[in-house]
PDB file of N, CA and C in Angstrom:
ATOM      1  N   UNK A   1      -8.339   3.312   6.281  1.00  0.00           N
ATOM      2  CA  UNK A   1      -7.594   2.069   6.517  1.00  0.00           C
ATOM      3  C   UNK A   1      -6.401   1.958   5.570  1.00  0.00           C
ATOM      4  N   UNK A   2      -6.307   3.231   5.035  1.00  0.00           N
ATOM      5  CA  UNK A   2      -4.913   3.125   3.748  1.00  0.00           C
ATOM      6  C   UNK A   2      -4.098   3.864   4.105  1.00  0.00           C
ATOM      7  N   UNK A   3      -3.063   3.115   4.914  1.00  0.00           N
ATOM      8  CA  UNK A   3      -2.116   4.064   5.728  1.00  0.00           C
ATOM      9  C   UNK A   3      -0.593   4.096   4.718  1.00  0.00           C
ATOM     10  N   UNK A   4      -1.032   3.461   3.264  1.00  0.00           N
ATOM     11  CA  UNK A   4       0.295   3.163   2.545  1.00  0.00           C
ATOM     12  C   UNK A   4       0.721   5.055   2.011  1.00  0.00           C
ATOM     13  N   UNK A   5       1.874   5.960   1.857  1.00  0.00           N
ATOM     14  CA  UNK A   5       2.298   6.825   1.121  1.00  0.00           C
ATOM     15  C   UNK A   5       1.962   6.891  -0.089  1.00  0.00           C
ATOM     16  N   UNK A   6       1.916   5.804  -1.076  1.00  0.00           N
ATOM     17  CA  UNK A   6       2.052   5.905  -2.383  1.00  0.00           C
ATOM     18  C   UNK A   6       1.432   4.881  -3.025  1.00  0.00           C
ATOM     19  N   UNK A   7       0.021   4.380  -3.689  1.00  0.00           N
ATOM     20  CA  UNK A   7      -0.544   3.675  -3.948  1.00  0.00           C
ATOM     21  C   UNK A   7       0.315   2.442  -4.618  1.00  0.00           C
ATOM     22  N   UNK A   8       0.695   1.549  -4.113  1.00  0.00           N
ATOM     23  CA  UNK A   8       1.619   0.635  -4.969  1.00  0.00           C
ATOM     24  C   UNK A   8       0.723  -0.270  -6.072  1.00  0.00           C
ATOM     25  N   UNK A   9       1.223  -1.132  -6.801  1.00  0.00           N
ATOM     26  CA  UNK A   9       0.332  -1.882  -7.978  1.00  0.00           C
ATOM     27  C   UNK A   9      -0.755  -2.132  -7.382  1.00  0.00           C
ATOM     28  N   UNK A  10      -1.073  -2.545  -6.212  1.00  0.00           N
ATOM     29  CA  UNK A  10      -2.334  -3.010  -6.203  1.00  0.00           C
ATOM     30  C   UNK A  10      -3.129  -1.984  -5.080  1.00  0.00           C
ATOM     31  N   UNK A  11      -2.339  -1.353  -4.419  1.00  0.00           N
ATOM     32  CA  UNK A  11      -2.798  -0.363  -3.334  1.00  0.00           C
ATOM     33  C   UNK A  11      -3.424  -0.772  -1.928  1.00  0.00           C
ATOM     34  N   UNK A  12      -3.823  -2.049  -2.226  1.00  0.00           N
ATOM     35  CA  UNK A  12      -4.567  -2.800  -1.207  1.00  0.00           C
ATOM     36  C   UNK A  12      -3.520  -3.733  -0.152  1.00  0.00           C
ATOM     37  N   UNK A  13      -3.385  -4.741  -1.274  1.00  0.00           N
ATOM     38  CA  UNK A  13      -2.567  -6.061  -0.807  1.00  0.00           C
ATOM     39  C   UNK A  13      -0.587  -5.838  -0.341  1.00  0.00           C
ATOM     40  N   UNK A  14      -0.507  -4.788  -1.297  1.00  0.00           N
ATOM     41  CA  UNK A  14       0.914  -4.309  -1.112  1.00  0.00           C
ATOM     42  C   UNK A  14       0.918  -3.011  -0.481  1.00  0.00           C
ATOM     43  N   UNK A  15       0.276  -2.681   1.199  1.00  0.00           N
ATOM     44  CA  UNK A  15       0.261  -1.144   1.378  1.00  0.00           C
ATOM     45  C   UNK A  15       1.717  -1.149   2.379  1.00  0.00           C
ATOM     46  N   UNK A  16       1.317  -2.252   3.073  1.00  0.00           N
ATOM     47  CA  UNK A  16       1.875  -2.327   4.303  1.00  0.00           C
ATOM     48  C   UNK A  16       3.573  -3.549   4.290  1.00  0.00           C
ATOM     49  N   UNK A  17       3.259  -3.978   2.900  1.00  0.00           N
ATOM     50  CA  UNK A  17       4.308  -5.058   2.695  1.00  0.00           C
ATOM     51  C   UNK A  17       5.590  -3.854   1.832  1.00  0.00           C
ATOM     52  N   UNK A  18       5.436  -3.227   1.016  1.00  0.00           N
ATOM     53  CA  UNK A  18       6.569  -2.390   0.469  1.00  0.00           C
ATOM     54  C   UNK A  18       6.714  -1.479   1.477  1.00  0.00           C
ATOM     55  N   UNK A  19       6.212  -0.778   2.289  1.00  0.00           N
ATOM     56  CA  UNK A  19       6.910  -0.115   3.438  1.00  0.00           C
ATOM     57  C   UNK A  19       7.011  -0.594   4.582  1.00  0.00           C
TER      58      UNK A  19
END
């Protein structure tokens, strides 16, 4: 369910909001 590139500060809450 962690479709973010690059774990951001929180990895969770910010996966989908910085990209």
């Amino acid at each position: 369910m962690t479709t973010a590139k690059e774990p951001s500060a929180s990895g969770k809450s910010v996966q989908q909001q910085e990209q």
